[in-house]
Protein backbone atom coordinates (compact mmCIF):
# COMPACT_ATOMS: atom_id res chain seq x y z
CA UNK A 1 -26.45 -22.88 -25.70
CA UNK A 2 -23.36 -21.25 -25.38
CA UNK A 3 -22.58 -17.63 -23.38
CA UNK A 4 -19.77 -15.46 -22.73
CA UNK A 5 -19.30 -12.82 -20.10
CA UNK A 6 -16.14 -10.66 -18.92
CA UNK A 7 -15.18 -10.12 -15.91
CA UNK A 8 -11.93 -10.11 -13.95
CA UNK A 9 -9.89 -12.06 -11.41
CA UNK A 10 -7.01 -10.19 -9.20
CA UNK A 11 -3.57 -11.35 -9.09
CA UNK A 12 -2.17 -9.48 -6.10
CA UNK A 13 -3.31 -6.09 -7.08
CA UNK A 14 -2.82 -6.44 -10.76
CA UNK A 15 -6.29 -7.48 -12.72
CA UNK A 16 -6.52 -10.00 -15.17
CA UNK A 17 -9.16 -9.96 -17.81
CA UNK A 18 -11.52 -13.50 -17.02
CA UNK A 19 -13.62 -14.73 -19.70
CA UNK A 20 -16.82 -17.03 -17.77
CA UNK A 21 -18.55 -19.34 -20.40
CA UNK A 22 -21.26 -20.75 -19.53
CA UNK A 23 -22.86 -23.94 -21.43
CA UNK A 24 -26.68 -25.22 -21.01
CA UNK A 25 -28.28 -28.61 -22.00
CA UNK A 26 -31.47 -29.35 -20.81
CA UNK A 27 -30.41 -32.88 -21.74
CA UNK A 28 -28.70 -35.55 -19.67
CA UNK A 29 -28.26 -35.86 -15.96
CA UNK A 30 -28.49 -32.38 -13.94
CA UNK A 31 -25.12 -31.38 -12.68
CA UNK A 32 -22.93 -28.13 -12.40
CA UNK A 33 -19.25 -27.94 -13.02
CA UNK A 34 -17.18 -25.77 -13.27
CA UNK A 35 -13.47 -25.29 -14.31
CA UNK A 36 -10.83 -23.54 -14.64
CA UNK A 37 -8.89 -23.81 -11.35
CA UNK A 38 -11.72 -22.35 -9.04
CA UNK A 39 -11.05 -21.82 -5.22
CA UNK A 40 -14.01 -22.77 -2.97
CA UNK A 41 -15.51 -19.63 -2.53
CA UNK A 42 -15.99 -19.94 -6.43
CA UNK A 43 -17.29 -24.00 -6.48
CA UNK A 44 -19.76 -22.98 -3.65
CA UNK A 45 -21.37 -19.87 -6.12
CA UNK A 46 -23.19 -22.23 -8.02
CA UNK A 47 -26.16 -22.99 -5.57
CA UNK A 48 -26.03 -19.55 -4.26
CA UNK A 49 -26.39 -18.11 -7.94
CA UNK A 50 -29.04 -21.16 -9.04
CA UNK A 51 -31.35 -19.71 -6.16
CA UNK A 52 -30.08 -16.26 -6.51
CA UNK A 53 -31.85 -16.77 -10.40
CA UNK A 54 -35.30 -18.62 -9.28
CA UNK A 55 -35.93 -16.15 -6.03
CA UNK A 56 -35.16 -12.86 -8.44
CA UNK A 57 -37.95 -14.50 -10.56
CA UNK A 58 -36.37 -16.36 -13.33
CA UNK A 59 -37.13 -19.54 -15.52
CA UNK A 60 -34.31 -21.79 -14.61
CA UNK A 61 -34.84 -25.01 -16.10
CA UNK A 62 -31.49 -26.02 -17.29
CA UNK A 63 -30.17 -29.58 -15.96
CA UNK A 64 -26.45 -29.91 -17.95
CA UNK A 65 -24.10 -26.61 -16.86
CA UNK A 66 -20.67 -26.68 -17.58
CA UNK A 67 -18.76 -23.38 -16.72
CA UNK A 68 -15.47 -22.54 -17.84
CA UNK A 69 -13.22 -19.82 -16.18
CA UNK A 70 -10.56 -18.51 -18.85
CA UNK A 71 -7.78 -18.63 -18.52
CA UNK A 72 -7.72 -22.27 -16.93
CA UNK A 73 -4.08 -21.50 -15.25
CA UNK A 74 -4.90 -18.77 -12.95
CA UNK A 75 -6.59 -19.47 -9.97
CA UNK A 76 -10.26 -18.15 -9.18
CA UNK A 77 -10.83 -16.57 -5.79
CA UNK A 78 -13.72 -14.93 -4.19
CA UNK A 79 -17.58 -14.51 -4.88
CA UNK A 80 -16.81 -11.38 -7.20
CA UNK A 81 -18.00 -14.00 -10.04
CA UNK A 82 -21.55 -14.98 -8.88
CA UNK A 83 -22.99 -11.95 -11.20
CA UNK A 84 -21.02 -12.52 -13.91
CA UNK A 85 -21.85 -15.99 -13.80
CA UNK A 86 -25.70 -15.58 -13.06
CA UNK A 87 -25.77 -13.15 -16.62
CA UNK A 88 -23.78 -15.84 -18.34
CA UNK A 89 -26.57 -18.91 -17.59
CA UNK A 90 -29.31 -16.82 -18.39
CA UNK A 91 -27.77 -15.44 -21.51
CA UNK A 92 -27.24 -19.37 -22.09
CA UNK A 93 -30.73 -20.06 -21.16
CA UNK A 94 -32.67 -17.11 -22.76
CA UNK A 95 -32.96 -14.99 -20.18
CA UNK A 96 -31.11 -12.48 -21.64
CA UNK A 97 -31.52 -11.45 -25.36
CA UNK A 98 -29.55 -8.86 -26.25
CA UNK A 99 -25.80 -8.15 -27.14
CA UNK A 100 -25.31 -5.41 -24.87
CA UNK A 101 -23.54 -7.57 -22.28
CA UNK A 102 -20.50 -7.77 -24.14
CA UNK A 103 -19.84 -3.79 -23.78
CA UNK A 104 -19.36 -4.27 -20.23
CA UNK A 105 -17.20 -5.90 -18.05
CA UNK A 106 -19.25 -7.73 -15.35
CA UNK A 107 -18.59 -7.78 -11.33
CA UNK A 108 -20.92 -8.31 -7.96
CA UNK A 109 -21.53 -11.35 -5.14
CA UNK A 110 -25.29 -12.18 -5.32
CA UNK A 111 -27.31 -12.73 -2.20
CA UNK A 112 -30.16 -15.70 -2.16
CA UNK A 113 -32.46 -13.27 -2.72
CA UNK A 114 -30.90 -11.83 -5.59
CA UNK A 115 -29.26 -8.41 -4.11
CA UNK A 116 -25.70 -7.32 -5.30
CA UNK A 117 -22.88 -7.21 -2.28
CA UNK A 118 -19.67 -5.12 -2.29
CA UNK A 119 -16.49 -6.65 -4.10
CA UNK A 120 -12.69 -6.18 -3.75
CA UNK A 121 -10.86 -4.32 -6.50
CA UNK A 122 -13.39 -2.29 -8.22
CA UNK A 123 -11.29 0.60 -8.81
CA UNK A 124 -8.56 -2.13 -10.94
CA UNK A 125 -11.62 -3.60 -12.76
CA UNK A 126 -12.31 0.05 -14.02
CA UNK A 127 -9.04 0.57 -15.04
CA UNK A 128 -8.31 -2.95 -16.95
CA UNK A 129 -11.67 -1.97 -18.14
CA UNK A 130 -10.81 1.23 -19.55
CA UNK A 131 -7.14 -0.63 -21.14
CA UNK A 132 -9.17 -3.27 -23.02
CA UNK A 133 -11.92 -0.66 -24.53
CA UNK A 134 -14.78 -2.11 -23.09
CA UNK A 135 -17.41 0.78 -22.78
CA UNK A 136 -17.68 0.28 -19.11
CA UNK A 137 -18.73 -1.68 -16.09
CA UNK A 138 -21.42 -3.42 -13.72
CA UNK A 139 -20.48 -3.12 -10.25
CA UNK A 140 -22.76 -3.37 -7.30
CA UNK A 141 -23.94 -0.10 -5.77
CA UNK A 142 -21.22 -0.22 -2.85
CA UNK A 143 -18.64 -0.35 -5.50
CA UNK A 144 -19.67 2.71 -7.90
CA UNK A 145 -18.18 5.61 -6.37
CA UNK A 146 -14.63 3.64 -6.77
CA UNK A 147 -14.88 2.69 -9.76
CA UNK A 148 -15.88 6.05 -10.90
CA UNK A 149 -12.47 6.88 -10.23
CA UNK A 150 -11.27 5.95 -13.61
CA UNK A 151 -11.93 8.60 -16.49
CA UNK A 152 -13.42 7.59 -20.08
CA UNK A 153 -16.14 4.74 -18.94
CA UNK A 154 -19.28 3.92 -17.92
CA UNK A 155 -19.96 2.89 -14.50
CA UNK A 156 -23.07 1.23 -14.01
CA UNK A 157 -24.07 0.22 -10.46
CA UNK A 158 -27.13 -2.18 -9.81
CA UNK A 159 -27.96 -3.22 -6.44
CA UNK A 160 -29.95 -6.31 -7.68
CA UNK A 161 -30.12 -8.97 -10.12
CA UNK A 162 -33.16 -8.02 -11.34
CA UNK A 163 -32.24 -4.52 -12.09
CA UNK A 164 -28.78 -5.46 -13.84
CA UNK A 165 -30.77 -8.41 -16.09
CA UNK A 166 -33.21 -5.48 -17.14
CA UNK A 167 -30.33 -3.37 -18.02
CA UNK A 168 -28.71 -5.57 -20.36
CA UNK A 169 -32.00 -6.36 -21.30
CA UNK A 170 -33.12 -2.61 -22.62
CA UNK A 171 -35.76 -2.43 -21.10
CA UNK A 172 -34.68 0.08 -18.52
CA UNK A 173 -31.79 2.53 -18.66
CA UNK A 174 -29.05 3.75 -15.80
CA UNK A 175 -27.22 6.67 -15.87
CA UNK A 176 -23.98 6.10 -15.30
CA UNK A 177 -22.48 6.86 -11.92
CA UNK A 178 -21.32 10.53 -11.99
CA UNK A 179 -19.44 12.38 -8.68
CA UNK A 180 -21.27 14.63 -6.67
CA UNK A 181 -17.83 16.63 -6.24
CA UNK A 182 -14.37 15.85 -7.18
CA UNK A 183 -13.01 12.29 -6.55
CA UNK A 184 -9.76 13.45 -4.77
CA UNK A 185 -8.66 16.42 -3.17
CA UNK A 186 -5.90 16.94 -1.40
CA UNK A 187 -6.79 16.84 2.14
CA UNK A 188 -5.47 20.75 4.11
CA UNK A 189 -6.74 19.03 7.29
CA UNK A 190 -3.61 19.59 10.44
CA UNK A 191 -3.57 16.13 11.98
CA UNK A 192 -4.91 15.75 15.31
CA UNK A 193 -1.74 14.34 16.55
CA UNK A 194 0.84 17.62 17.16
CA UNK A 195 4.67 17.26 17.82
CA UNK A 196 4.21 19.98 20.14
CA UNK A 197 2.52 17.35 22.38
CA UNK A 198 6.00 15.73 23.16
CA UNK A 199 8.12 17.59 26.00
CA UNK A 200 11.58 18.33 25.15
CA UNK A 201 13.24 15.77 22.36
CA UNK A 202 14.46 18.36 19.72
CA UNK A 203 17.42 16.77 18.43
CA UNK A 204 14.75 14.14 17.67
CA UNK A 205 12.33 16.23 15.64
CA UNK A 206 15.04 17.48 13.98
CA UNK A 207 16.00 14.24 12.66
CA UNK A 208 12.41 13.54 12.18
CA UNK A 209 11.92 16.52 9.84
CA UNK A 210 14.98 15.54 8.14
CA UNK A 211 13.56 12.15 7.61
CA UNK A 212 10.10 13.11 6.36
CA UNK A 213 11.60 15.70 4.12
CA UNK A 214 13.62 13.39 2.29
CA UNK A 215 11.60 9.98 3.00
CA UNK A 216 14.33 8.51 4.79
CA UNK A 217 13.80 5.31 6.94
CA UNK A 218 14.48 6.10 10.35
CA UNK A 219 15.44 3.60 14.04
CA UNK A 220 15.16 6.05 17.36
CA UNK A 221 16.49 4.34 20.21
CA UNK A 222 15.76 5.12 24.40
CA UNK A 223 14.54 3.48 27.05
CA UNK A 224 10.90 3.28 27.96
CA UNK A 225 8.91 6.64 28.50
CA UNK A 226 10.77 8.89 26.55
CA UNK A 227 8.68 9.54 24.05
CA UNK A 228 9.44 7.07 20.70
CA UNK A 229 6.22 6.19 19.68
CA UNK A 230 4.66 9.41 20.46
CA UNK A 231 7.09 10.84 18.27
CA UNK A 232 6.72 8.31 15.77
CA UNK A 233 2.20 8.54 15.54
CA UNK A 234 2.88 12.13 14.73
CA UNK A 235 5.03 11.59 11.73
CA UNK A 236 2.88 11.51 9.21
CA UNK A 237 1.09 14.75 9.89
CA UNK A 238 4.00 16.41 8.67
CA UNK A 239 4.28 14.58 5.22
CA UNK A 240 2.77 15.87 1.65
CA UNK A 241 -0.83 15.01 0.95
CA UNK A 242 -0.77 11.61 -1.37
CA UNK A 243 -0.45 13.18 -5.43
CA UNK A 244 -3.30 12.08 -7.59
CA UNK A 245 -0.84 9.54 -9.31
CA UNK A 246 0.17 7.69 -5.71
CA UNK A 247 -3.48 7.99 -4.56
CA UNK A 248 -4.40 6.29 -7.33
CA UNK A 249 -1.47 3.07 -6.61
CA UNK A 250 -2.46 3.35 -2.68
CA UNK A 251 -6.29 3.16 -3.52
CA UNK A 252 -5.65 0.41 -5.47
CA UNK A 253 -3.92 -2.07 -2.79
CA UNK A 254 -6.59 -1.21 -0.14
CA UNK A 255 -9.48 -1.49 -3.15
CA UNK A 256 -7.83 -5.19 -3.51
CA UNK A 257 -7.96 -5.78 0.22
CA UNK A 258 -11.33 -5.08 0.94
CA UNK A 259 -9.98 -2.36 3.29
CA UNK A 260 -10.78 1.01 1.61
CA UNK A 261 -13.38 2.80 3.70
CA UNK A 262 -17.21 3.02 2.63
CA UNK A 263 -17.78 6.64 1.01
CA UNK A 264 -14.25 6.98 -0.17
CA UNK A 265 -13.50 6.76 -4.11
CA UNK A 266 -9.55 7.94 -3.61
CA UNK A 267 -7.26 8.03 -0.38
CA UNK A 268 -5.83 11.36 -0.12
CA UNK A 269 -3.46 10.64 3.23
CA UNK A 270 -0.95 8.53 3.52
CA UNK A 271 -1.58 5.21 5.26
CA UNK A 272 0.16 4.63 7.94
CA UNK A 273 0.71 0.82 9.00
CA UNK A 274 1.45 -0.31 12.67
CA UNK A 275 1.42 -4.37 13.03
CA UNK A 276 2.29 -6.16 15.87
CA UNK A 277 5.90 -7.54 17.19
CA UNK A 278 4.48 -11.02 16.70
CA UNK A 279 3.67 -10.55 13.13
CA UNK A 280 3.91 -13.17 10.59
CA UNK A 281 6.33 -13.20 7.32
CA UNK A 282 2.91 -13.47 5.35
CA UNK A 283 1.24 -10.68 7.01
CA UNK A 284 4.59 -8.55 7.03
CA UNK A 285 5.68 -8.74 3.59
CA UNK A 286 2.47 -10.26 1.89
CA UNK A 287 1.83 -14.31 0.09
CA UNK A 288 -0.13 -17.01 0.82
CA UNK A 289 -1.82 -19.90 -2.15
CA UNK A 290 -3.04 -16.56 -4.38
CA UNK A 291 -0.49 -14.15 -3.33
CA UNK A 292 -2.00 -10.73 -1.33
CA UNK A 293 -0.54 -7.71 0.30
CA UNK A 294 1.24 -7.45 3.47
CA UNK A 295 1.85 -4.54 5.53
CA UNK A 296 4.78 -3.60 3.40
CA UNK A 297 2.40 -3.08 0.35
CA UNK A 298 -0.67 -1.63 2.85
CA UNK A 299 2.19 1.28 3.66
CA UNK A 300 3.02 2.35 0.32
CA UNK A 301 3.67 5.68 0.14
CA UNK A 302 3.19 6.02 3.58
CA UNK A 303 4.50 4.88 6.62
CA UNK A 304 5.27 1.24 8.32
CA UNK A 305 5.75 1.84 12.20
CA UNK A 306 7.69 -1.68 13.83
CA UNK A 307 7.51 -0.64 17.70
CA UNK A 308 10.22 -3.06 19.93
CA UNK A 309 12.09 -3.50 16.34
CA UNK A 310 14.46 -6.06 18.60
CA UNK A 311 11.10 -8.53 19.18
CA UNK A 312 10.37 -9.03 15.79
CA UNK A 313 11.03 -12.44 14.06
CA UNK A 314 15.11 -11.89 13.10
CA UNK A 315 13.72 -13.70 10.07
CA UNK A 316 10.49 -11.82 9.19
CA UNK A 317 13.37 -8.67 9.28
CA UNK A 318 15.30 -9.72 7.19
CA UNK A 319 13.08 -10.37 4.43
CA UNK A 320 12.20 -5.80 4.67
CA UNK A 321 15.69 -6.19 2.95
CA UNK A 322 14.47 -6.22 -0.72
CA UNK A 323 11.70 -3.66 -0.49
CA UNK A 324 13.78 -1.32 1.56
CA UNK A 325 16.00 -1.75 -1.50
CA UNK A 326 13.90 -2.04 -4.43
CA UNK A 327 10.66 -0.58 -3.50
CA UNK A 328 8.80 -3.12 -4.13
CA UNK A 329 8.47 -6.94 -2.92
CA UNK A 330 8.31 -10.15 -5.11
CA UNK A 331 6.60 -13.17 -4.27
CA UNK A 332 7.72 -16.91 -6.73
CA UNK A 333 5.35 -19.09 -6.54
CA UNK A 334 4.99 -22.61 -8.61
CA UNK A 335 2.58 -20.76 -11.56
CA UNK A 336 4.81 -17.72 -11.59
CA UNK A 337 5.96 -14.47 -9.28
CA UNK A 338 3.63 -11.69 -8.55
CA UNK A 339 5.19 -7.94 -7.90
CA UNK A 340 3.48 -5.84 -5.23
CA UNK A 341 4.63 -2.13 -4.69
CA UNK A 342 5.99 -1.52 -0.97
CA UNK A 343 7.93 2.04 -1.44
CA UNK A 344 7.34 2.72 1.82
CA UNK A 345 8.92 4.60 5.18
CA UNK A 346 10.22 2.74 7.60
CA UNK A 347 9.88 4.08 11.25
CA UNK A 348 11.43 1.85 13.81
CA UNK A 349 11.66 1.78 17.71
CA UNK A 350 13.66 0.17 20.07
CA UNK A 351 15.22 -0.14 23.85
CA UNK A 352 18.65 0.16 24.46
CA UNK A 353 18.67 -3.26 26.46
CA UNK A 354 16.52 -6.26 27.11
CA UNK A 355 15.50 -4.74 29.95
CA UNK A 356 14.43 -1.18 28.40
CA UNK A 357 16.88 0.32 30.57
CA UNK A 358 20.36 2.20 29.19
CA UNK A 359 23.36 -0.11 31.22
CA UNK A 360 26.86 0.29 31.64
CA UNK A 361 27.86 -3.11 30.50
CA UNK A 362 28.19 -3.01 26.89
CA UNK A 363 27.83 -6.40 26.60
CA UNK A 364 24.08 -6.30 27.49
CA UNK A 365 23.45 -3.57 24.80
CA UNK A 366 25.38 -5.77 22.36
CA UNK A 367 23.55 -9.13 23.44
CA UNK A 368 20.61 -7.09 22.42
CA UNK A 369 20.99 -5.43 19.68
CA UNK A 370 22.90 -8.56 17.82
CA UNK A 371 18.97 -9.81 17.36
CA UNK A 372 19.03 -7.07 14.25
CA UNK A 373 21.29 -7.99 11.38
CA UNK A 374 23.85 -5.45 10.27
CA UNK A 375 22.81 -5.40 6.55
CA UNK A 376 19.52 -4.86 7.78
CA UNK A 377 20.78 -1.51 9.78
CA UNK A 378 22.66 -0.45 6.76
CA UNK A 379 19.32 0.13 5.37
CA UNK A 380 18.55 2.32 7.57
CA UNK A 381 19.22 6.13 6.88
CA UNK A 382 18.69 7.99 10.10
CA UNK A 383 19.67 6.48 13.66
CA UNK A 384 18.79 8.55 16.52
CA UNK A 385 18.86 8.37 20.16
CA UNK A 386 15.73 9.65 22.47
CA UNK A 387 17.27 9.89 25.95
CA UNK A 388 14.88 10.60 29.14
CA UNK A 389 13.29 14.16 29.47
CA UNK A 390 14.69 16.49 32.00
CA UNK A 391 11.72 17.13 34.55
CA UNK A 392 12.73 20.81 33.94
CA UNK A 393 11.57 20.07 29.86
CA UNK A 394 9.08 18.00 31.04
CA UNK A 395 7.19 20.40 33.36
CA UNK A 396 7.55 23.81 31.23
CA UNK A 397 5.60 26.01 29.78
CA UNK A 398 7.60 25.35 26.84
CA UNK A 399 5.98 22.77 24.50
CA UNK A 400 9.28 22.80 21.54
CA UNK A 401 8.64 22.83 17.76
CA UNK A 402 5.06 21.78 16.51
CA UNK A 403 3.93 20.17 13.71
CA UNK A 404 2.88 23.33 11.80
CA UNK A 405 6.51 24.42 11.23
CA UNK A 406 8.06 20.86 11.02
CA UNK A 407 5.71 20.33 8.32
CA UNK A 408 6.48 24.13 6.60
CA UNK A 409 9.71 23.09 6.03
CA UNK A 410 8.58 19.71 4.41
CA UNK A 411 6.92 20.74 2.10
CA UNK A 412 9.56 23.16 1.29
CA UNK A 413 12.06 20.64 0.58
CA UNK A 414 9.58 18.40 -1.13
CA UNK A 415 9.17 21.09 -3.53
CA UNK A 416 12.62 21.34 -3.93
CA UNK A 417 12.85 17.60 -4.58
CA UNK A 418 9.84 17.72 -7.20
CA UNK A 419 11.90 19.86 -9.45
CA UNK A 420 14.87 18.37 -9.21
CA UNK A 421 13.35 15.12 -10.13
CA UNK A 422 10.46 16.35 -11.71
CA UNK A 423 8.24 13.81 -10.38
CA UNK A 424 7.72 12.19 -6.69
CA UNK A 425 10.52 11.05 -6.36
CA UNK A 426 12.77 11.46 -3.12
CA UNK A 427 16.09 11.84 -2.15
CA UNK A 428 16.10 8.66 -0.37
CA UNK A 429 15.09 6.93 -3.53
CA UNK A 430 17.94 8.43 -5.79
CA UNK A 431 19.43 5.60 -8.34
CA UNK A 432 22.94 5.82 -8.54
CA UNK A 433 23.82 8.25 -11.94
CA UNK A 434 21.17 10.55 -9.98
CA UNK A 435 23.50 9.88 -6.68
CA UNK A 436 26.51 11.09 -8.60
CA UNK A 437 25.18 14.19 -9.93
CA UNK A 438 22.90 15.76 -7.48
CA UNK A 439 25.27 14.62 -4.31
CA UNK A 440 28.91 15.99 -6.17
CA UNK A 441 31.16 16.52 -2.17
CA UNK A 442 33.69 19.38 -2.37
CA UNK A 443 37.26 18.49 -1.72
CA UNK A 444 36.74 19.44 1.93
CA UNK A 445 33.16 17.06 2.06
CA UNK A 446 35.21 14.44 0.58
CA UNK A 447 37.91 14.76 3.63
CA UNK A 448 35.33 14.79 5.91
CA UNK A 449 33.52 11.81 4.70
CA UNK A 450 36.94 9.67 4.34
CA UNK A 451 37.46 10.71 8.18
CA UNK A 452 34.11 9.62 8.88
CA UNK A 453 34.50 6.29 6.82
CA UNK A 454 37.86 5.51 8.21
CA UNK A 455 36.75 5.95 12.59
CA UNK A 456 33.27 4.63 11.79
CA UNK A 457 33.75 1.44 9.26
CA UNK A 458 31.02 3.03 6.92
CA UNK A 459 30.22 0.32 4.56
CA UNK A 460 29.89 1.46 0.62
CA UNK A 461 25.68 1.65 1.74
CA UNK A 462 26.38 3.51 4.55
CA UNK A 463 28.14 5.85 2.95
CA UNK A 464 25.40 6.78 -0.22
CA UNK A 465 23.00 6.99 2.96
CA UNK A 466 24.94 9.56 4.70
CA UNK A 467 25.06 11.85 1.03
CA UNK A 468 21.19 11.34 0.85
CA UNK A 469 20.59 12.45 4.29
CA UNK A 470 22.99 14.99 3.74
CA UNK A 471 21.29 16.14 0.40
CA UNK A 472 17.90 17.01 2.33
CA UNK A 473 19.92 18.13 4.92
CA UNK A 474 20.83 20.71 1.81
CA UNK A 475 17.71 20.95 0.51
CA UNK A 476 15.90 22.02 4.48
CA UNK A 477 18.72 24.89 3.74
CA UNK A 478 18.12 25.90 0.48
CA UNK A 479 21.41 25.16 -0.81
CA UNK A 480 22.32 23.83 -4.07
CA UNK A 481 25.66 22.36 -2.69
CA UNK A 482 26.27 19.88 0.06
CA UNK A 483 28.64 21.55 2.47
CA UNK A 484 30.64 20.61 5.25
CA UNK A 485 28.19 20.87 8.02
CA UNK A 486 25.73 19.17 6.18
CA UNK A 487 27.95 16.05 5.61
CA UNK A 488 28.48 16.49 9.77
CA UNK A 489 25.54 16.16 11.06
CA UNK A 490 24.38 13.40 8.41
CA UNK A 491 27.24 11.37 9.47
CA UNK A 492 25.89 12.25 13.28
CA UNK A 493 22.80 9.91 12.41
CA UNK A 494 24.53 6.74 11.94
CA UNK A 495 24.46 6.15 15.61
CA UNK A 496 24.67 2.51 15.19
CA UNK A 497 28.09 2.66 13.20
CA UNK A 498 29.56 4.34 16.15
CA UNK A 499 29.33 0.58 18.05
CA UNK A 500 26.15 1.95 20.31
């Protein structure tokens, strides 16, 4: 007898709608295949789901199973299947004997015993679920307050395969999984982490607020002690709360991962990512057989913090060119190219010299910064220096800006960005026709900026950075024109231009 079951497969973070048929004899030899390019953690479900059947208390007598995973080209990864598949033999089998199953899309790993464990991507399941008008879906229990996210369908969550055979079965009914609360709220809570923490370093958090008002990547630059990556852990406390729509695109990567914490159904902070100097191009920017996320795509909409920028592979950099660019990264493989989101902020550190120290031989700062490629700086909006802290800053009573104001005026130009845009969007991220008409330079700007082009070798980049910077630098102001002092102090942040 012949059964089919949907369910889905992930490719990336984007779900594809899988089709499982399952076909019984209890004729011939007994043997299970199963096709459809399957990955091992699918070719091993079969035993686990054949006792997962008998020890839930099932007749199981079927000797001839051919399963089919549709479609055939994409590969199969991950026990998400085993329920699906479980439903599908004893549909094939009579164990199951009604229709119902085909309302539902179909997710869960089964234990021997027959429970239901947690699965990756729940929340995209839901939502190709909702796109294909199925009337809802079978998660396990782990999974329902996720997939609960998604308006307009039923989320049924079973913690056994008993109790999800029963379902289909009418003989028992769930109620669909319904919020105690709302799924997201914006979260009011001040981070723990306060600017006012570091001694001294204003020029830096102004540049900092500039940068998180406008999303612009930043590189600070001092020798050891002085503060960078204190400064840099306390970034995103100032930042907006995630919007329901980016929520929604950030949930979705860490929902794919297996990394969104238990209890949540929606992130409502932006991630922020920190990886290691010794970090791999996979686990930077994302790939492998079945292509995944990286860190890139783990920090979208939020933050991606490279400490000892310098250390870094020069060629794991250099491929942060196209989603510093684009906003997103792609990966080719041989059965096609998969698209991962990575609109991220880049927050970089680094030592003057190989030996952390500031020197008077330029050659030694040159020798060390040639391990970062100049197109790859280009990128970069905001370079700042962080020089040592007096011990007169150091030891005052003083403690400097905190994050409650640097984040005041934030949100101030955020909300100046939202209308101009009307959307999320940033001035960072401005195309070019939006470039030219919110970033128009007076006669006097436009002196300034040739002046500045002319001593510093501004490359065309370089100078469309310097108008975006100077454009937030506007908008911290409340000023609907960019004016001269603006353009100045922009053009002050492309410290690397001026040969450091």
């Amino acid at each position: 007898m012949l059964a089919r079951i949907h369910s889905f497969v992930l490719v990336g973070i984007d779900p594809i709608l899988c089709e499982i048929e399952c076909d019984v004899t209890k004729q011939g030899m007994s043997k299970t295949t199963i096709v459809g390019l399957p990955q091992a953690a699918v070719k091993e479900s079969t035993e686990r789901v054949r006792r997962s059947i008998i020890n839930s208390g099932f007749q199981f007598a079927a000797h001839g199973i051919l399963i089919n995973l549709a479609p055939a080209d994409i590969k199969k990864e991950g026990p998400a299947l085993d329920l699906p598949i479980a439903i599908g033999l004893l549909r094939a089998t009579a164990g199951l004997t009604t229709e119902r199953h085909k309302d539902y899309m179909i997710a869960g790993e089964l234990a021997l015993d027959g429970r239901v464990r947690k699965i990756k991507g729940a929340l995209s399941m839901a939502m190709l679920a909702k796109d294909r008008g199925f009337r809802g879906v079978i998660v396990p229990q782990d999974n329902a307050r996720e997939a609960a996210v998604v308006d307009g369908i039923e989320v049924i969550a079973v913690s056994n395969l008993t109790q999800c055979v029963t379902f289909l079965n009418e003989l028992m009914e769930i109620e669909p999984y319904e919020f105690d609360g709302q799924p997201f709220a914006q979260s009011h809570i001040d981070s723990p982490l306060d600017f006012a923490d570091v001694r001294g370093q204003e020029a830096v958090k102004r540049a900092l607020t500039i940068a998180a008002a406008g999303a612009h990547n930043v590189l600070m630059i001092g020798p050891p002690g002085t503060g960078k990556t204190m400064l840099a852990l306390r970034l995103a406390g100032i930042l907006p709360p995630l919007t329901r729509s980016e929520s929604l695109e950030t949930t979705r990567i860490y929902s794919a991962m297996g990394l969104l914490p238990d209890n949540i159904s929606l992130m409502d902070t932006r991630p922020v990512r920190t990886p290691h100097h010794s970090a791999t191009a996979q686990a930077l920017i994302g790939g492998g057989t079945i292509p995944k996320p990286g860190e890139v795509s783990l920090a979208h909409h939020g933050i991606l913090f490279l400490d000892e920028l310098p250390e870094f592979q020069r060629y794991v950099l250099e491929m942060l060119r196209q989603p510093l660019e684009a906003g997103e990264v792609t990966i080719a493989r041989v059965h096609g190219s998969v698209k991962l989101p990575a609109n991220f902020m880049l927050v970089a550190a680094m030592n003057p010299t190989q030996s952390g120290y500031a020197s008077d031989d330029p050659r030694a700062r040159q020798k060390y910064l040639s391990k970062l490629s100049g197109p790859l700086l280009d990128r970069i909006d905001i370079h700042i220096e962080v020089p040592a802290v007096p011990y007169r800053e150091l030891t005052g009573k003083n403690k400097g800006t905190d994050s409650t104001s640097m984040r005041s005026q934030v949100t101030d130009a955020r909300a100046v960005q939202a209308r101009r845009f009307a959307d999320s969007s940033t001035n960072a991220r401005m195309a070019t026709k939006q470039l030219q008409k919110h970033c128009e330079l007076s006669e006097n700007c436009l002196l300034l900026m040739k002046q500045a082009m002319d001593e510093l070798g501004l490359s065309a980049r370089a100078y469309d950075k310097v108008r975006r910077v100077a454009r937030t630098i506007a908008d911290l102001e409340r000023s609907d024109a960019i004016q001269e002092h603006h353009i100045a102090e922009a053009v002050q942040y492309r410290l690397l231009d001026r040969r450091f």
